[in-house]
C-alpha atoms as a PDB file:
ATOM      1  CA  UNK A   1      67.146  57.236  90.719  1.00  0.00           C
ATOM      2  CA  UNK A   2      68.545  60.149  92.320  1.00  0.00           C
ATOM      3  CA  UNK A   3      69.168  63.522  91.117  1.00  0.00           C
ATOM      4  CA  UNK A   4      72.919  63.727  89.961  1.00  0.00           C
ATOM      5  CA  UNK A   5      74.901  66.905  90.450  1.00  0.00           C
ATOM      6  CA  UNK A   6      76.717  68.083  87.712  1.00  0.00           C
ATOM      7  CA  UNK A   7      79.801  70.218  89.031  1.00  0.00           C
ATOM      8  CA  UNK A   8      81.713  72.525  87.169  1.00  0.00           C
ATOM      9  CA  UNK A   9      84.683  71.636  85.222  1.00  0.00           C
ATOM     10  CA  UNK A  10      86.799  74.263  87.627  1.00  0.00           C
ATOM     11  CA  UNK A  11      86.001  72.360  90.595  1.00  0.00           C
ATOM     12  CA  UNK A  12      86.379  68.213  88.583  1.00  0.00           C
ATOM     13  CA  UNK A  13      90.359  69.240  87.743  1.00  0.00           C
ATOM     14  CA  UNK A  14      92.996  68.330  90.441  1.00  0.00           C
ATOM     15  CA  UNK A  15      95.099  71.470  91.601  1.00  0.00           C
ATOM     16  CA  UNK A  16      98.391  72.056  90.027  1.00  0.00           C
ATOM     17  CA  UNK A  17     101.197  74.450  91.587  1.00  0.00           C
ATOM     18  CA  UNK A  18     101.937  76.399  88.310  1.00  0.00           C
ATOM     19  CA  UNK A  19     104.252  79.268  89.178  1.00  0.00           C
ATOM     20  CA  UNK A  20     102.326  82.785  88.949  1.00  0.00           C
ATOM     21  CA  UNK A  21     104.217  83.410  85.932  1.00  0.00           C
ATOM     22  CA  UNK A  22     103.432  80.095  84.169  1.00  0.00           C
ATOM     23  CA  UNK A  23      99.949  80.738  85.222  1.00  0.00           C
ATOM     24  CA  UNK A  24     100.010  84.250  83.676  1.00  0.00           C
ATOM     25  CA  UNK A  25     101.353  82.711  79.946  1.00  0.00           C
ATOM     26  CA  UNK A  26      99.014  80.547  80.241  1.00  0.00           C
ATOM     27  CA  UNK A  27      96.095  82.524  80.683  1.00  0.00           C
ATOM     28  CA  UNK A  28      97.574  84.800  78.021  1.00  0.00           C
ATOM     29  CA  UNK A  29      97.768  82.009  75.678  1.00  0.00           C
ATOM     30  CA  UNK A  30      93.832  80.617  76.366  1.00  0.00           C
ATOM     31  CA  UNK A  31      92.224  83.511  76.112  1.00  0.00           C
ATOM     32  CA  UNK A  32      89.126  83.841  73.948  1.00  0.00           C
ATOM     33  CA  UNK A  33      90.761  80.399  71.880  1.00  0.00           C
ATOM     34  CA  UNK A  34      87.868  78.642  70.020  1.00  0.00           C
ATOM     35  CA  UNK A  35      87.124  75.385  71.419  1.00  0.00           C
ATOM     36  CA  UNK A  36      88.827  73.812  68.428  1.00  0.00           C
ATOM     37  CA  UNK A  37      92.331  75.572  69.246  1.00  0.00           C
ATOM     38  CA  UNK A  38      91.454  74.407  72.808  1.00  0.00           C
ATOM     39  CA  UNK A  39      91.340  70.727  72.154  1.00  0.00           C
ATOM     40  CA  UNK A  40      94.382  71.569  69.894  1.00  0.00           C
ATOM     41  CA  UNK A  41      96.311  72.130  72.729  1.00  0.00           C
ATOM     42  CA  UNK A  42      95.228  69.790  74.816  1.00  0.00           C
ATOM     43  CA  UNK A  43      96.413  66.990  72.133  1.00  0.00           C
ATOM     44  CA  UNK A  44      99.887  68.801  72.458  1.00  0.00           C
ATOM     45  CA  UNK A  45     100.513  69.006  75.859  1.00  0.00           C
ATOM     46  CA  UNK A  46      99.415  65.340  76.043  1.00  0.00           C
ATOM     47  CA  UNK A  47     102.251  64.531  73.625  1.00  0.00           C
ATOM     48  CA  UNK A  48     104.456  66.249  75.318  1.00  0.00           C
ATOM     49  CA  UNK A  49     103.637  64.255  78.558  1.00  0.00           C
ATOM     50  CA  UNK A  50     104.074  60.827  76.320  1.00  0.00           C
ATOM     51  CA  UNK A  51     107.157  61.668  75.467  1.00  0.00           C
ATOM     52  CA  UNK A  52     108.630  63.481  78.694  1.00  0.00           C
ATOM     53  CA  UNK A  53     110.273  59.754  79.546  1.00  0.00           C
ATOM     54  CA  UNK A  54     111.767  59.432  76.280  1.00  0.00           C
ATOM     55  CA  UNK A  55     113.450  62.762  75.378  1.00  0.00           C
ATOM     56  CA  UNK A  56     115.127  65.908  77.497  1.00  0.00           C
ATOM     57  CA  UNK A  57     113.134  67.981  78.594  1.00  0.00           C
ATOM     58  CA  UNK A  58     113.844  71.615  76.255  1.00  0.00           C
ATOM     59  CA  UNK A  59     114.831  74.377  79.229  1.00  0.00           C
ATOM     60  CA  UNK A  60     115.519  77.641  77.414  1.00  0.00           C
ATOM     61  CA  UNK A  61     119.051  77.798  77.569  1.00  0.00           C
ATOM     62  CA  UNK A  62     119.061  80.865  79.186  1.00  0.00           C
ATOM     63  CA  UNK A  63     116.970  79.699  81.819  1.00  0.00           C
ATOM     64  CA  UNK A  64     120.174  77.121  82.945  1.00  0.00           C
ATOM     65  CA  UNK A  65     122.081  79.790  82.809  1.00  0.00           C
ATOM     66  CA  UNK A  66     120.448  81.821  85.073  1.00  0.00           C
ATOM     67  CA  UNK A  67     119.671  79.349  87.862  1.00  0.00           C
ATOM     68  CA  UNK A  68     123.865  78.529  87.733  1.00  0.00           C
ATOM     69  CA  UNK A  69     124.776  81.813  88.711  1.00  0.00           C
ATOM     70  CA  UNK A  70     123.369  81.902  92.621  1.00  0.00           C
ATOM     71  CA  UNK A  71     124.478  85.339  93.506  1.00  0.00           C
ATOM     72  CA  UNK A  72     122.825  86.886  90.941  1.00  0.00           C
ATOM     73  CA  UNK A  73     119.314  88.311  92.192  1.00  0.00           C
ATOM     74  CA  UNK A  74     116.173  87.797  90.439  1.00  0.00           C
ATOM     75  CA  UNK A  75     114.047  90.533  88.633  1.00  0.00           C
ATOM     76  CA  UNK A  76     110.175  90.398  90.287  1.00  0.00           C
ATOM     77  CA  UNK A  77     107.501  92.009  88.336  1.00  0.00           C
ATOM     78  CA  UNK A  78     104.899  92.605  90.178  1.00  0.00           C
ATOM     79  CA  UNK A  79     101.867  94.410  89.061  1.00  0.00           C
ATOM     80  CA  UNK A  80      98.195  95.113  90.016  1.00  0.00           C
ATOM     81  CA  UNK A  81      95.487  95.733  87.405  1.00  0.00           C
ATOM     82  CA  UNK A  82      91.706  96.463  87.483  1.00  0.00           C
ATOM     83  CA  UNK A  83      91.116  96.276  83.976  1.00  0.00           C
ATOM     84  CA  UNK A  84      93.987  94.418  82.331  1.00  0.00           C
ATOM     85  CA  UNK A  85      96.417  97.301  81.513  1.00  0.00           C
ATOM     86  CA  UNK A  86      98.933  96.961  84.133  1.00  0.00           C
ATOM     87  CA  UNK A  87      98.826  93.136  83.224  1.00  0.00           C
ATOM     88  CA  UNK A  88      99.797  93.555  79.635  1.00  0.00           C
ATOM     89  CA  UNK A  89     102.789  95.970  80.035  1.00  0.00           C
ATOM     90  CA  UNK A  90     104.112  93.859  83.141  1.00  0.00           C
ATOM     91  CA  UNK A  91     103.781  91.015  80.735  1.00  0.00           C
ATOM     92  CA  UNK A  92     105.842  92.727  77.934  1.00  0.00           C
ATOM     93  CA  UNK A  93     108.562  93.886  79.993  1.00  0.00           C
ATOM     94  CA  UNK A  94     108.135  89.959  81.512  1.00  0.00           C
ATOM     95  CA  UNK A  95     108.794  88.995  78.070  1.00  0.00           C
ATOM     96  CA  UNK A  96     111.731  91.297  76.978  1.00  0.00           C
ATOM     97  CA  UNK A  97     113.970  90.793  79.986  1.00  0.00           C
ATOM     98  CA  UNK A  98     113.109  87.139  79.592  1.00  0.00           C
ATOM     99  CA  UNK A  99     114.275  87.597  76.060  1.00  0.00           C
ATOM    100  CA  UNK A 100     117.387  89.214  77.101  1.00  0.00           C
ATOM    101  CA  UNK A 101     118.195  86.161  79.506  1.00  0.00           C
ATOM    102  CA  UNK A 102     117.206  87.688  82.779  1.00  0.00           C
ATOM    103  CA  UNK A 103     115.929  85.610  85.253  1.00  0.00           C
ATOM    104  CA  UNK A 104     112.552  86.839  86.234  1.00  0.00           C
ATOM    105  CA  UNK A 105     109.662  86.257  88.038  1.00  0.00           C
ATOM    106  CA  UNK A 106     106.035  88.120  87.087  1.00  0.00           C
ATOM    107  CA  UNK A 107     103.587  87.723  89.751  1.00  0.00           C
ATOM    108  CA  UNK A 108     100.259  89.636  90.381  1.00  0.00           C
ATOM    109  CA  UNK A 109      99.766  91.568  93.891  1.00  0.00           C
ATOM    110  CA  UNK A 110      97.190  89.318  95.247  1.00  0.00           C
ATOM    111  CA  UNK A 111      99.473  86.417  94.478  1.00  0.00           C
ATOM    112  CA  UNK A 112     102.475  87.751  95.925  1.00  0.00           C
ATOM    113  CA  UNK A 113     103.934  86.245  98.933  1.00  0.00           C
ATOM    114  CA  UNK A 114     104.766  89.345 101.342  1.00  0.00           C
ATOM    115  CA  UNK A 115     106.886  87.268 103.143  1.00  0.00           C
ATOM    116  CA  UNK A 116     109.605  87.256 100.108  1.00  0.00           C
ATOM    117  CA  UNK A 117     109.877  90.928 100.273  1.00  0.00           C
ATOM    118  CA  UNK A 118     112.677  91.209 102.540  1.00  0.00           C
ATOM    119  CA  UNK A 119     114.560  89.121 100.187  1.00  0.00           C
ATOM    120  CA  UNK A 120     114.077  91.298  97.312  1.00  0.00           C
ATOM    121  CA  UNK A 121     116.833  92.669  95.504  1.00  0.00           C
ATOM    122  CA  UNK A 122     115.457  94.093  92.528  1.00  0.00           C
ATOM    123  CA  UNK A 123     111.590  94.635  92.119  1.00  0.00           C
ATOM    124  CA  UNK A 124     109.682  96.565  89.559  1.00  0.00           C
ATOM    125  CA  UNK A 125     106.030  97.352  90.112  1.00  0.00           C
ATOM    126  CA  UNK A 126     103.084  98.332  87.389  1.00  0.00           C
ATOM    127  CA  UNK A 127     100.378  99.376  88.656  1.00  0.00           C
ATOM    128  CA  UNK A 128      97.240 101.145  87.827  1.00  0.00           C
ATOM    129  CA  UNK A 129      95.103 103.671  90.131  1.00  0.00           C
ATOM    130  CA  UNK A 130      91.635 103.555  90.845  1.00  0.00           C
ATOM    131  CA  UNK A 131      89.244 106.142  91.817  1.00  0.00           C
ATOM    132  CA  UNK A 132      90.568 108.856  94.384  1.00  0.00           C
ATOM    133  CA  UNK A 133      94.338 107.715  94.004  1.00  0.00           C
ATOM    134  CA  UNK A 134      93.550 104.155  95.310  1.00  0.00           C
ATOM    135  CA  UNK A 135      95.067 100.286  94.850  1.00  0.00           C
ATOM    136  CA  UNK A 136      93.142  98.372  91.962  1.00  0.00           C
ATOM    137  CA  UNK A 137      91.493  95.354  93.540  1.00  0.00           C
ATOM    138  CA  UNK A 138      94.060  93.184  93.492  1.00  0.00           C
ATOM    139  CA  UNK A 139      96.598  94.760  95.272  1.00  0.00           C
ATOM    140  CA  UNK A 140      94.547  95.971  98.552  1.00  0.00           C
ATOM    141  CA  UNK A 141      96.013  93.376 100.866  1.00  0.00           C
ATOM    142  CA  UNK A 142     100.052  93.989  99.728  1.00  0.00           C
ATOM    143  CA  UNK A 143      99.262  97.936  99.912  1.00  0.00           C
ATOM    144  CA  UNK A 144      98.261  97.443 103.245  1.00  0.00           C
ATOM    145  CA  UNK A 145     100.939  95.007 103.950  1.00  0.00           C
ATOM    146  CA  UNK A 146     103.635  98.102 102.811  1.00  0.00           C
ATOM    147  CA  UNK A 147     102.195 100.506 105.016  1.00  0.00           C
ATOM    148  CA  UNK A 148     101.765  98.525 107.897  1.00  0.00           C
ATOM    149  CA  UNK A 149     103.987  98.155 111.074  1.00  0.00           C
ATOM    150  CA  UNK A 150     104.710  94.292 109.633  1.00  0.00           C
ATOM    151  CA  UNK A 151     106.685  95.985 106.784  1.00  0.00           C
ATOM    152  CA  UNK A 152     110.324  94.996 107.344  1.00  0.00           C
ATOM    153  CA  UNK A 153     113.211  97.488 106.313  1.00  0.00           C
ATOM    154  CA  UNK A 154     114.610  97.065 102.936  1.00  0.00           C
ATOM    155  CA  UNK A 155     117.799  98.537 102.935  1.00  0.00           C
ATOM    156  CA  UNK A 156     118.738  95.668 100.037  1.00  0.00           C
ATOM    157  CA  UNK A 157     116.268  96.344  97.695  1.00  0.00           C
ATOM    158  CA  UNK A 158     116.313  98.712  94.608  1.00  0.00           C
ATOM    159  CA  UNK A 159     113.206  99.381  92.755  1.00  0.00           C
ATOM    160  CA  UNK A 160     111.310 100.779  89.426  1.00  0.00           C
ATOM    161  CA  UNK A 161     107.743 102.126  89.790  1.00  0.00           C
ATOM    162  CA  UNK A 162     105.091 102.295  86.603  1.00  0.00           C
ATOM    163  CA  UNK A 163     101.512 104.130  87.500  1.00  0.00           C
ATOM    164  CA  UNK A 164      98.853 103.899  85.117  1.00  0.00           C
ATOM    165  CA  UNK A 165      95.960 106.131  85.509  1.00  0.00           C
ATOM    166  CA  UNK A 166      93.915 108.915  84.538  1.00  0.00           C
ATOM    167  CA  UNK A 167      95.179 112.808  84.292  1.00  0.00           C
ATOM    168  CA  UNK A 168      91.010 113.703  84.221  1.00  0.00           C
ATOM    169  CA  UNK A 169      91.529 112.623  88.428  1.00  0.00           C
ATOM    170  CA  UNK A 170      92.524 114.575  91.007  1.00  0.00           C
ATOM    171  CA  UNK A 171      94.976 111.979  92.157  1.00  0.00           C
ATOM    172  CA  UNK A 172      96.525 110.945  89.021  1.00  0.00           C
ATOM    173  CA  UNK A 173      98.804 107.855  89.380  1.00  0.00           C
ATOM    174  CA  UNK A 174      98.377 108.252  93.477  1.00  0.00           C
ATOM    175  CA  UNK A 175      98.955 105.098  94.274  1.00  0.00           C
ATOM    176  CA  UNK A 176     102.152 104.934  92.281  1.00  0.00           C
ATOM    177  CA  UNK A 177     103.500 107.516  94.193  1.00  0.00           C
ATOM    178  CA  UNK A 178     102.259 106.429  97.602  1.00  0.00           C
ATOM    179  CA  UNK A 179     104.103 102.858  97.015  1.00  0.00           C
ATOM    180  CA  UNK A 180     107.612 104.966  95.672  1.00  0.00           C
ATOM    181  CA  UNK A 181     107.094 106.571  99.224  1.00  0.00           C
ATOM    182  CA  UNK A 182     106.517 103.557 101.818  1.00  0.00           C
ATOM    183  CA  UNK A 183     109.315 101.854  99.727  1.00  0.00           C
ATOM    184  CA  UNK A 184     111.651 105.230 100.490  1.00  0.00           C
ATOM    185  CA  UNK A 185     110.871 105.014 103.962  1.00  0.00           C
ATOM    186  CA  UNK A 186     111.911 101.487 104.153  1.00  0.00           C
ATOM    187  CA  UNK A 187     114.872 101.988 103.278  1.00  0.00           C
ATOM    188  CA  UNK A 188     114.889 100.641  99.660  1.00  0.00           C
ATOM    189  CA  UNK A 189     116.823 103.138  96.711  1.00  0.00           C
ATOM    190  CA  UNK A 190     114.833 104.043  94.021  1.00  0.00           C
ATOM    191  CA  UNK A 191     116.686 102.906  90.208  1.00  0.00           C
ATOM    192  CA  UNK A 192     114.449 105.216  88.383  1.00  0.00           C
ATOM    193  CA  UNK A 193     111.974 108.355  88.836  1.00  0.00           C
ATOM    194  CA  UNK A 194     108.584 106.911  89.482  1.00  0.00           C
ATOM    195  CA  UNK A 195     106.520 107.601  86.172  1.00  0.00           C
ATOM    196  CA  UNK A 196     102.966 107.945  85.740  1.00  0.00           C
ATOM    197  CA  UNK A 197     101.159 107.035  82.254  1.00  0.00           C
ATOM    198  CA  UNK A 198      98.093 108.612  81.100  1.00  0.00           C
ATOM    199  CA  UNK A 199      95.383 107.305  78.607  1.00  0.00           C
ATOM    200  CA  UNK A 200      97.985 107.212  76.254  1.00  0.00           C
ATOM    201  CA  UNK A 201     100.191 104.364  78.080  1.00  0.00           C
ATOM    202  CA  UNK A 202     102.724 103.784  75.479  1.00  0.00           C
ATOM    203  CA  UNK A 203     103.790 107.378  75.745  1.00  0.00           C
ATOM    204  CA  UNK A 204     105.569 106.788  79.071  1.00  0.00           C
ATOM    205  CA  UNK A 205     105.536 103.202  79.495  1.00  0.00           C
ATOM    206  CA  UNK A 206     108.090 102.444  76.282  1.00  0.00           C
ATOM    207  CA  UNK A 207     110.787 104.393  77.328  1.00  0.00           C
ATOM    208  CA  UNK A 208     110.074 103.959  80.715  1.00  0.00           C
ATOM    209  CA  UNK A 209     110.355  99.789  80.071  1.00  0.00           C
ATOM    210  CA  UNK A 210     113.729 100.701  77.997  1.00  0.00           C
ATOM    211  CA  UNK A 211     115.211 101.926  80.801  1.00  0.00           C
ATOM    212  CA  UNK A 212     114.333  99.684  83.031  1.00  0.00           C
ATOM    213  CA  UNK A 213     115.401  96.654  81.117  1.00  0.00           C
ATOM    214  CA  UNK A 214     118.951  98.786  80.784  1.00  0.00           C
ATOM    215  CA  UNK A 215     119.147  99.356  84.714  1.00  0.00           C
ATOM    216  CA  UNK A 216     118.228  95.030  85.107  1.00  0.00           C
ATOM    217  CA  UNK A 217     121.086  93.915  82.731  1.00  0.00           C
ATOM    218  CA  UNK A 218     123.579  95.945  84.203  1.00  0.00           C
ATOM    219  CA  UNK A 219     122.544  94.754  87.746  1.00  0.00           C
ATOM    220  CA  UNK A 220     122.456  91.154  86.112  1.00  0.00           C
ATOM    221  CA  UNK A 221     125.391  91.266  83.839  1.00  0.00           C
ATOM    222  CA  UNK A 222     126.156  87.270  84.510  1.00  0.00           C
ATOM    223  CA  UNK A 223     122.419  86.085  83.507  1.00  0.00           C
ATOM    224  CA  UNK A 224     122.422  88.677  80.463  1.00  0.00           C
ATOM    225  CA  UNK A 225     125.577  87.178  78.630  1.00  0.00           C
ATOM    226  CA  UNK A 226     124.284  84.389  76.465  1.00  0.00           C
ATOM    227  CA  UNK A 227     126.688  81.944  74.927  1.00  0.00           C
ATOM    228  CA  UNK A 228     127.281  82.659  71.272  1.00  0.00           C
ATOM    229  CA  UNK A 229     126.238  79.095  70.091  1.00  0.00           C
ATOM    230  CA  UNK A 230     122.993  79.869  71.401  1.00  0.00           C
ATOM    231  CA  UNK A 231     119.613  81.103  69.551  1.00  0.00           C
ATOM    232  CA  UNK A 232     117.141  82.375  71.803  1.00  0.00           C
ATOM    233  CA  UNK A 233     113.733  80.889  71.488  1.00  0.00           C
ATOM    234  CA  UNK A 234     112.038  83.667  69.414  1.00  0.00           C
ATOM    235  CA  UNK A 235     107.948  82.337  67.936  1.00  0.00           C
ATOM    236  CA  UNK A 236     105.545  83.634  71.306  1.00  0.00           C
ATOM    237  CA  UNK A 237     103.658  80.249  71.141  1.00  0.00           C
ATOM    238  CA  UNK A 238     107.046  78.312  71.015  1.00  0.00           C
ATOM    239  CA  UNK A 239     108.501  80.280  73.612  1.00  0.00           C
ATOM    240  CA  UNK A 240     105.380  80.342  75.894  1.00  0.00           C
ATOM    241  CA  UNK A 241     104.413  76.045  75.432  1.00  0.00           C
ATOM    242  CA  UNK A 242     108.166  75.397  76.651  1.00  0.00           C
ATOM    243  CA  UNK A 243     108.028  77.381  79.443  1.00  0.00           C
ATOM    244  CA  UNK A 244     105.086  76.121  80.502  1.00  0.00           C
ATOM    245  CA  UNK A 245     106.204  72.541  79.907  1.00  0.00           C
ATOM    246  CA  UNK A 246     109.651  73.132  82.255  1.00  0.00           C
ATOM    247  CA  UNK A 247     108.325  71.828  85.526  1.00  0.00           C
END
């Protein structure tokens, strides 16, 4: 009998097209889960695919309301992290302007289609620096897309920059700084001052989020207003299983 290859499990599932966001809660809600919580969830999700012919599918309300208001422009996070820090406060602020109703869209550098940038309206970055004020890993190929001839003009687009990095370096949030530039030159308008966090993130990156969030709602004053009937989905797994679930 012949030797039989045993492939791994990666490579034996059929590709999905989960959004970058849905991808993102997702791997936020796997992560280091015992195998026991795994198999949990898979037993839900299968449920949830029994029953998909039998019942509505739940849509966050405020979800419907955003996609019926066509004028109104999205909010893109985007952010680009070497060690997971610029992931977790793009996810946060993800999560609050999600909470507040605003429709928005958190995608990771290397995911981002460049092509969608001319479209932009609104578009906050996080991202960390590394080494002599350069682009984390994942966000080589859009930093060189910015600076590149191929960069259209963005005279449409307003923007909100977040560096993370280290004060002990010469070039302390440089790459923060080097995107607020390029965008400048573009031709986008800057909503707030660039800021640049140190070790101590939460120092600048709280009120820096608050503000943020403020400048989004009053650009998106139709997708903030929630009817009053409505309770916004408020548990994180809750909230994270039904977003996944609306395909």
């Amino acid at each position: 009998m012949g030797a039989v290859l045993l492939q791994p499990v990666d490579a034996m599932l059929a590709p999905y097209p989960l959004s970058d966001t849905k991808q993102t809660l997702l791997d936020e809600l796997t992560q280091n889960l015992e195998s026991d919580a795994l198999h949990w969830l898979s037993g839900y999700f299968a449920g949830v695919a029994r029953h998909q012919t039998t019942r509505p599918a739940l849509v966050p309300t405020h979800l419907a309301v955003a996609s019926a208001e066509p004028d109104v422009p999205q909010l893109t996070i985007l952010y680009g992290s070497q060690t997971g820090n610029a992931q977790r406060v793009a996810q946060a602020l993800a999560n609050d302007a999600e909470a507040l109703g605003l429709p928005v869209r958190l995608v990771r550098a290397d995911r981002y289609a460049t092509r969608d940038l001319k479209t932009e309206k609104l578009l906050y970055l996080v991202i960390s620096t590394q080494g002599e004020g350069d682009p984390p890993d994942d966000s080589m190929t859009f930093f060189e897309f910015l600076t590149s001839r191929r960069a259209p003009k963005l005279p449409g687009l307003q923007y909100a920059i977040l560096g993370l990095g280290d004060s002990s370096y010469p070039e302390f949030c440089g790459i923060a700084y080097a995107i607020d530039k390029r965008l400048e030159e573009l031709g986008a308008k800057r909503l707030l001052e660039t800021a640049g966090a140190d070790l101590d993130i939460e120092t600048i990156s709280d009120p820096w989020q608050k503000q943020a969030l403020e400048h989004a709602q009053e650009k998106m004053k139709p997708a903030g207003q929630m009817p009053s009937n409505v309770t916004p989905l408020r548990p994180w797994l809750s909230r994270r299983l039904l977003l996944l679930g609306d395909r």
